[in-house]
N, C-alpha and C. Protein backbone atom coordinates (compact mmCIF):
# COMPACT_ATOMS: atom_id res chain seq x y z
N UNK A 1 -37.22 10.59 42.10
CA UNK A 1 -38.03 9.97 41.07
C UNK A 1 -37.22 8.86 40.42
N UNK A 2 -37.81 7.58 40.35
CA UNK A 2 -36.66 6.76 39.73
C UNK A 2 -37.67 6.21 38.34
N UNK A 3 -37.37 5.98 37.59
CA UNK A 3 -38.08 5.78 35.78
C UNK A 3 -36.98 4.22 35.73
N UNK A 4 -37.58 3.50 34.61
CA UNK A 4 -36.87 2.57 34.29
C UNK A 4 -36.41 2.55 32.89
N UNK A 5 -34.98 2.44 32.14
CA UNK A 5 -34.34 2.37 30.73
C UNK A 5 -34.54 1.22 30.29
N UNK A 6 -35.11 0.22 29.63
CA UNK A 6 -34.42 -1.06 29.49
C UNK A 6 -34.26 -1.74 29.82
N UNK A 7 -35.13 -1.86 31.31
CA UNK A 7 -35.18 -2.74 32.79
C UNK A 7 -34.02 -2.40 33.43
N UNK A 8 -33.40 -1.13 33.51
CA UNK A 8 -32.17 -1.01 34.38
C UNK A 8 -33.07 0.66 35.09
N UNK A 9 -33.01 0.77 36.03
CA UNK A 9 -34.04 1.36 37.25
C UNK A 9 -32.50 2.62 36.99
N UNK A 10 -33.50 3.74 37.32
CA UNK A 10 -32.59 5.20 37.24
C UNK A 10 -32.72 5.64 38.90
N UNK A 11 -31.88 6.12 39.14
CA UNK A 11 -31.82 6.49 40.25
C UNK A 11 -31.19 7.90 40.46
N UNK A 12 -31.53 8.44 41.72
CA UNK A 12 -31.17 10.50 41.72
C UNK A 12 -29.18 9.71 41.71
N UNK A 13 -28.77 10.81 41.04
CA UNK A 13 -27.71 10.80 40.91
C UNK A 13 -26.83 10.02 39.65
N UNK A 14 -27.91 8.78 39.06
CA UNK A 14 -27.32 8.50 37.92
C UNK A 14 -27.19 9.62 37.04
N UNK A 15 -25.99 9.26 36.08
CA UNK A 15 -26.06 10.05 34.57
C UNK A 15 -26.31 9.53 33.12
N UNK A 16 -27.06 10.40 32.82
CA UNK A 16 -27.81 9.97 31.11
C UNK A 16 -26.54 10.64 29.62
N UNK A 17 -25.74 10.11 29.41
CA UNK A 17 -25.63 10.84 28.08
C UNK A 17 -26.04 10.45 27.05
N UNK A 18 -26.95 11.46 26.86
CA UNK A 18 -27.59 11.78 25.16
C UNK A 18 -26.66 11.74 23.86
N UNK A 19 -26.32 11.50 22.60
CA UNK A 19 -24.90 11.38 21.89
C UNK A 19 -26.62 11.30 20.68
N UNK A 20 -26.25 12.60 20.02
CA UNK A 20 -27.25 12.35 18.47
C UNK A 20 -25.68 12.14 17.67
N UNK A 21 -26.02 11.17 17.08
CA UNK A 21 -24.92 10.37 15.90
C UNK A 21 -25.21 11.39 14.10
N UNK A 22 -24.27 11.02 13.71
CA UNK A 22 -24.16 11.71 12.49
C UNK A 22 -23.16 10.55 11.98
N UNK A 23 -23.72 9.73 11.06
CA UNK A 23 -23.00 8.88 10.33
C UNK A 23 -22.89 8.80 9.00
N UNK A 24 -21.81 8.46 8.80
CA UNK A 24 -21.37 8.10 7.40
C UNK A 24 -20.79 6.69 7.28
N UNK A 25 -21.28 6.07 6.52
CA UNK A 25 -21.23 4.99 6.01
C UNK A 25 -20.50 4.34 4.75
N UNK A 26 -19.30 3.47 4.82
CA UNK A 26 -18.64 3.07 4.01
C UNK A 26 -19.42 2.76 2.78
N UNK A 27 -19.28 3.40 1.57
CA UNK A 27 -20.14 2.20 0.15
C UNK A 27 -20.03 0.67 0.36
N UNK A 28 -20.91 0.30 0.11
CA UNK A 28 -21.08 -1.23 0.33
C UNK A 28 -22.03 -1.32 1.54
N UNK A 29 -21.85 -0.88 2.51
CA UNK A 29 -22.54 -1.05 3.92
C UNK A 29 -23.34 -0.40 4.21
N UNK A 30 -24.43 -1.80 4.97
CA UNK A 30 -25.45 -1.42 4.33
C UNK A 30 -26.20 -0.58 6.17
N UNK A 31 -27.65 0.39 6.52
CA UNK A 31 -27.54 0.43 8.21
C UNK A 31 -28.27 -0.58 8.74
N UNK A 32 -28.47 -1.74 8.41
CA UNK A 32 -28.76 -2.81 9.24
C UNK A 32 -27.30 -3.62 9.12
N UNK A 33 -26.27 -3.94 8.36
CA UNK A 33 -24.54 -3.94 8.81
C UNK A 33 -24.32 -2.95 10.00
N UNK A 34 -24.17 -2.14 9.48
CA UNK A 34 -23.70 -1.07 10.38
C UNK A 34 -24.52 -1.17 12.24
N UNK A 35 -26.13 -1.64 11.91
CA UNK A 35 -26.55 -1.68 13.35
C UNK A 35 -25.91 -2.74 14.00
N UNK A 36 -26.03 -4.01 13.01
CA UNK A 36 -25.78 -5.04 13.88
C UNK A 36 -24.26 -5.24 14.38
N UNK A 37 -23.29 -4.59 13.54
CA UNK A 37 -22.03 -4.70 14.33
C UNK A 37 -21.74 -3.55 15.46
N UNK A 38 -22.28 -2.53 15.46
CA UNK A 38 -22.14 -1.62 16.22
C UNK A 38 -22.94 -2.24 18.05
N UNK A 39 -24.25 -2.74 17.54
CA UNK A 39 -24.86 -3.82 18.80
C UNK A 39 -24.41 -4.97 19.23
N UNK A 40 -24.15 -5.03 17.93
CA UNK A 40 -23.33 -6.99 18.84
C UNK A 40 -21.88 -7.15 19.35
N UNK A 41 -20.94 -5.93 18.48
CA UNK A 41 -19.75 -6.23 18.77
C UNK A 41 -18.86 -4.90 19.66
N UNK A 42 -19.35 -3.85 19.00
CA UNK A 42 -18.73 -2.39 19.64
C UNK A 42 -19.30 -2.00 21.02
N UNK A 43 -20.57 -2.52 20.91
CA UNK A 43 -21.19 -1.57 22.11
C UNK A 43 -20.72 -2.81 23.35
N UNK A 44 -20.54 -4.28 23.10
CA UNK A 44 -19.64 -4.89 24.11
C UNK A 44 -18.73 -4.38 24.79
N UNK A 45 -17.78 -4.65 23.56
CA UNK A 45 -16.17 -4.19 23.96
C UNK A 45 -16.44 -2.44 24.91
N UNK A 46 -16.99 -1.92 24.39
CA UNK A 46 -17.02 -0.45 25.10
C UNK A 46 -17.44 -0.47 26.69
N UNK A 47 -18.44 -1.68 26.79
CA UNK A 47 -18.89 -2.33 27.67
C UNK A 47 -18.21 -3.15 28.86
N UNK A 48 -17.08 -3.25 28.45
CA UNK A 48 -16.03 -3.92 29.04
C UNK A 48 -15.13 -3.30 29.17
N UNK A 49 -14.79 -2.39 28.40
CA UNK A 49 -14.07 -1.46 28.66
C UNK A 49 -14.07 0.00 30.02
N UNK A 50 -15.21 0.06 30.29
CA UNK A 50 -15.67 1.06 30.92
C UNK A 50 -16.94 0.64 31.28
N UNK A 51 -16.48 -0.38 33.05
CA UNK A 51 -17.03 -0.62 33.90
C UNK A 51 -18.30 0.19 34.71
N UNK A 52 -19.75 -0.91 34.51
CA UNK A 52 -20.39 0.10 35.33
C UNK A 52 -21.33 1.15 33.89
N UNK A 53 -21.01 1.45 33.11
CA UNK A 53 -21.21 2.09 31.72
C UNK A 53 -22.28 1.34 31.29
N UNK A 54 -23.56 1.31 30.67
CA UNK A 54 -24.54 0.68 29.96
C UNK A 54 -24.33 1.53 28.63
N UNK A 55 -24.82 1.15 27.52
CA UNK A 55 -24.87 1.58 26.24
C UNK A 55 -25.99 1.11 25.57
N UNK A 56 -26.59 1.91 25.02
CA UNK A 56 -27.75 1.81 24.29
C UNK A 56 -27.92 2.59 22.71
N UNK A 57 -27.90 1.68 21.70
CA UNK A 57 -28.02 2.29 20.06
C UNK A 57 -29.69 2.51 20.06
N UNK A 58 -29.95 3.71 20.09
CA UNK A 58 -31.35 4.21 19.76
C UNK A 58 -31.23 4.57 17.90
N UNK A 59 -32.77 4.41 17.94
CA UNK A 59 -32.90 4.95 16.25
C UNK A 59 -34.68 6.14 16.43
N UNK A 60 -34.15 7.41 15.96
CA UNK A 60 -35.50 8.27 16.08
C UNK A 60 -36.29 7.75 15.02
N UNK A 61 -38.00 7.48 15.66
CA UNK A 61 -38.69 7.43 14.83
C UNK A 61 -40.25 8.28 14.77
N UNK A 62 -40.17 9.38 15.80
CA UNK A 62 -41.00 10.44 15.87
C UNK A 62 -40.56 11.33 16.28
N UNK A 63 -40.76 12.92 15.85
CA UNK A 63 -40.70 13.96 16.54
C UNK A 63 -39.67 14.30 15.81
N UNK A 64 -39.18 15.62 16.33
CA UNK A 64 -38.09 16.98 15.14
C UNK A 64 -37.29 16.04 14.71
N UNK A 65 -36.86 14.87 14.82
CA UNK A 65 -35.49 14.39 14.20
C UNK A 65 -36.45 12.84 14.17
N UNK A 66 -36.08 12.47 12.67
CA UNK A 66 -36.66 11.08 12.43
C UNK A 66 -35.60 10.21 11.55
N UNK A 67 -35.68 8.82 12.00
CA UNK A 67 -34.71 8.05 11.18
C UNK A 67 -32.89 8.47 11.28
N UNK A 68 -32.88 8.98 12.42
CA UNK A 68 -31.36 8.94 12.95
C UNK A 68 -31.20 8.42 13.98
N UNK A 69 -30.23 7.90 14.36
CA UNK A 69 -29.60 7.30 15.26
C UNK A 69 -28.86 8.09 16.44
N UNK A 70 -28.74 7.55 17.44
CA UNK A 70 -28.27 8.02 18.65
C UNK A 70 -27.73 7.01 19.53
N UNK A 71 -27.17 7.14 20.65
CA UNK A 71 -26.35 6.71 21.60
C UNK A 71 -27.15 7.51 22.93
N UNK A 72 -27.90 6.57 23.99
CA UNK A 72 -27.55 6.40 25.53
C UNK A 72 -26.40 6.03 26.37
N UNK A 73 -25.90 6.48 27.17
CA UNK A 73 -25.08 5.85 27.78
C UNK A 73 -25.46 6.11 29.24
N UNK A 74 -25.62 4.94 30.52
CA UNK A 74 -25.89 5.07 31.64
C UNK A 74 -24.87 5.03 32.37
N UNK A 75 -24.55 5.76 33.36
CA UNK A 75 -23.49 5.86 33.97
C UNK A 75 -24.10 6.31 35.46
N UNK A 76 -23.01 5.60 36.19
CA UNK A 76 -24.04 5.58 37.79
C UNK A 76 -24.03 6.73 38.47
N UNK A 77 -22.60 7.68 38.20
CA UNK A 77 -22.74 8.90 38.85
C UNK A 77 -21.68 9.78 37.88
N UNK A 78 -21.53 10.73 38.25
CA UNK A 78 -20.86 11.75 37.80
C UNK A 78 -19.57 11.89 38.10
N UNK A 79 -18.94 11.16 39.36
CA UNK A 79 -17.66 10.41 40.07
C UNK A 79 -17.37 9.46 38.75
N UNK A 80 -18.19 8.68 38.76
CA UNK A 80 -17.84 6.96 37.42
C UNK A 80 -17.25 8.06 36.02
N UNK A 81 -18.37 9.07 35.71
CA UNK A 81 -17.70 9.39 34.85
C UNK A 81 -16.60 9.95 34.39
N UNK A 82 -16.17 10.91 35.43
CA UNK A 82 -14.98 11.35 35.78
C UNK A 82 -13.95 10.96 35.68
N UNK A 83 -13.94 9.87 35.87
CA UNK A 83 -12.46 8.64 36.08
C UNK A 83 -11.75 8.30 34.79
N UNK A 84 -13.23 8.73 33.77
CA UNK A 84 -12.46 8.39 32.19
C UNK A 84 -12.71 9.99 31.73
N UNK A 85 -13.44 10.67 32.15
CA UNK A 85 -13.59 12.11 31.04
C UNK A 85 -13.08 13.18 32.03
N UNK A 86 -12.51 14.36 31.26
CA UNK A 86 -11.99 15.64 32.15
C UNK A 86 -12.95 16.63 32.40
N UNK A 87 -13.45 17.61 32.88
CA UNK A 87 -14.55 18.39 32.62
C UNK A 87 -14.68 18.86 31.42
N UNK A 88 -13.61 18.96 30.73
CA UNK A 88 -13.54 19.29 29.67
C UNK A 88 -14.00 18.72 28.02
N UNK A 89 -13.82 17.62 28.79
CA UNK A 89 -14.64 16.29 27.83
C UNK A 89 -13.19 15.59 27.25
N UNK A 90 -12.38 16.13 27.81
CA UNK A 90 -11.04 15.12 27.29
C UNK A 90 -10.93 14.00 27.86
N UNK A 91 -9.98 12.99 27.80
CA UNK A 91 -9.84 11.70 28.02
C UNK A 91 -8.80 11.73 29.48
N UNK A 92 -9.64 10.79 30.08
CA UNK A 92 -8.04 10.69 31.57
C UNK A 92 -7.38 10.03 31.28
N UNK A 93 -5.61 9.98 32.00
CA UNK A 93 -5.41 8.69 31.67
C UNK A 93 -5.96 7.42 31.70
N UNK A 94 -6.97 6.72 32.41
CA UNK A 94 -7.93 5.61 32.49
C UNK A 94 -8.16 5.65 31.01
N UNK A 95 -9.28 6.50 30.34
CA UNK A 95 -9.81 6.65 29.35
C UNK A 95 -8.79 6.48 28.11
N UNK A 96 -7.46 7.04 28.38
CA UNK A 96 -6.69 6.48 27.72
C UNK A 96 -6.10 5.24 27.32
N UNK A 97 -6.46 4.53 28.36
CA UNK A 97 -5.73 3.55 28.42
C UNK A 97 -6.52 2.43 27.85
N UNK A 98 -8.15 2.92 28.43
CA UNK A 98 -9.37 1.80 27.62
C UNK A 98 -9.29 2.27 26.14
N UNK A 99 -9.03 2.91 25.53
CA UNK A 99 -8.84 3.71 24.36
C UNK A 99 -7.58 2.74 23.67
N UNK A 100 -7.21 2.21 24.31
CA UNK A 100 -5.48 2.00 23.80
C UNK A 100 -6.11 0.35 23.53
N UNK A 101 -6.97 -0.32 24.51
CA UNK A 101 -7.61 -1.62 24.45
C UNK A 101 -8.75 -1.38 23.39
N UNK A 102 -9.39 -0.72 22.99
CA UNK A 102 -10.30 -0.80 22.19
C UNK A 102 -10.09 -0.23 20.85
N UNK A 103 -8.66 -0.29 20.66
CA UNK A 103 -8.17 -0.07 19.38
C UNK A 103 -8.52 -1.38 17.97
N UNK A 104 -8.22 -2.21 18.40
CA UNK A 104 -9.01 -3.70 17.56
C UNK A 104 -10.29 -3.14 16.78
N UNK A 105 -11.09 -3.10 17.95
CA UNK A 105 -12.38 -2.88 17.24
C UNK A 105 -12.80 -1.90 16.56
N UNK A 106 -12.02 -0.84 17.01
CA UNK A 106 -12.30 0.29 16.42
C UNK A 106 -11.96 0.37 14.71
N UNK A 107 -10.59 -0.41 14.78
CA UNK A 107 -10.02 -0.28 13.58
C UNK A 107 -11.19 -1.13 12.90
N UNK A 108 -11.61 -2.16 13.42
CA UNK A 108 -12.45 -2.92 12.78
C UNK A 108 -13.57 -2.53 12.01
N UNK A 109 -14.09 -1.34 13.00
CA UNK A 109 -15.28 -0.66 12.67
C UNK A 109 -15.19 0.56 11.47
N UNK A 110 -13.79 0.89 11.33
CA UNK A 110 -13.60 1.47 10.13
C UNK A 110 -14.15 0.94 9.00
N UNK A 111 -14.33 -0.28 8.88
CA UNK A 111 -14.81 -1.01 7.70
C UNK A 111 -16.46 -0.77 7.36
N UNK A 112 -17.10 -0.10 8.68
CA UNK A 112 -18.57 -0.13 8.40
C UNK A 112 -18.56 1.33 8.20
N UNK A 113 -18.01 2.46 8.63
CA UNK A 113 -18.34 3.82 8.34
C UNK A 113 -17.93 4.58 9.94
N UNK A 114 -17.89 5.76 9.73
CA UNK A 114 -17.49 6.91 10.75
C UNK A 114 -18.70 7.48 11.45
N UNK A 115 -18.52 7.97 12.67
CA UNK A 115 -19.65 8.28 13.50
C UNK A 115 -18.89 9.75 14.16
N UNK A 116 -19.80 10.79 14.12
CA UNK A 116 -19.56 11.90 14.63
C UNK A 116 -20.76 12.02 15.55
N UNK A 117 -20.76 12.61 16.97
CA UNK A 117 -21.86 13.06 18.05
C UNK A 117 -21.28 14.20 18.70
N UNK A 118 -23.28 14.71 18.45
CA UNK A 118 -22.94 15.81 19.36
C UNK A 118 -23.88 15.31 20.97
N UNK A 119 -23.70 15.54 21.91
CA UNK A 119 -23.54 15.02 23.82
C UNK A 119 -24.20 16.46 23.96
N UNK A 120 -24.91 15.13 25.24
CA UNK A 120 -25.50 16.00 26.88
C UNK A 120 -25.35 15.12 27.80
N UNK A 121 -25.03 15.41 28.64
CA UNK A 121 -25.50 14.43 29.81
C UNK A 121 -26.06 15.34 30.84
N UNK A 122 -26.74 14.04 31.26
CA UNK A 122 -28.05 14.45 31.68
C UNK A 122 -28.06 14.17 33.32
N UNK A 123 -28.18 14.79 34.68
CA UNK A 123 -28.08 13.94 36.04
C UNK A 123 -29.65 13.80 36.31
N UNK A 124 -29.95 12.46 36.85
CA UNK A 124 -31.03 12.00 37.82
C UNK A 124 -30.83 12.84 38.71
N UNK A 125 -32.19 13.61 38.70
CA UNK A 125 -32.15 15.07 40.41
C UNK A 125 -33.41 14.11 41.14
């Protein structure tokens, strides 16, 4: 069965992770700050960082959970993901190392507020 995300076509064997966000937000900042740097500038760099990776900032606006935010992430197989995560959900060295490059922004992003998620991922059968 292949469905389409965003105009990017799913295929058996891609992977979906689901990430419901739990944010907190610096005083001052405001969540249209917070969206637009998280879309224009974080979800790049993460993007570049970890090849092959799509990212997508969702916001719920029907059903058990409304007006929160979430994270897609497309990933082509379960191999791609591997290369940066342990089964365990720890970091590989790879993941470390994009971790070590995406320190800039991160620090940057301290300035808009903290993000906690709880994950699924999901395989195309």
């Amino acid at each position: 069965m292949s469905a389409a995300i965003f105009g990017q076509t799913l295929q058996k064997g891609n992977l979906i992770g689901t990430h419901e966000m739990n944010i907190t937000l610096v005083p001052g900042i405001t969540t249209d700050q917070f969206v637009e740097f998280y879309t224009n500038k974080l979800i790049p760099e993460f993007e570049k960082s970890l090849p092959g990776w799509k990212y997508y900032l969702v916001k719920s606006i029907r059903g058990e959970i409304q007006d929160s935010y979430g994270l897609i992430i497309v990933i082509k197989s379960e191999k791609d993901r591997d290369k940066y995560y342990n089964s365990d959900g720890s970091p590989t060295e790879l993941q470390n190392s994009a971790n070590k490059k995406l320190e800039p922004i991160l620090k940057e992003f301290e300035k808009y507020g903290t993000v906690t998620t709880t994950y699924t991922d999901w395989l195309i059968l």
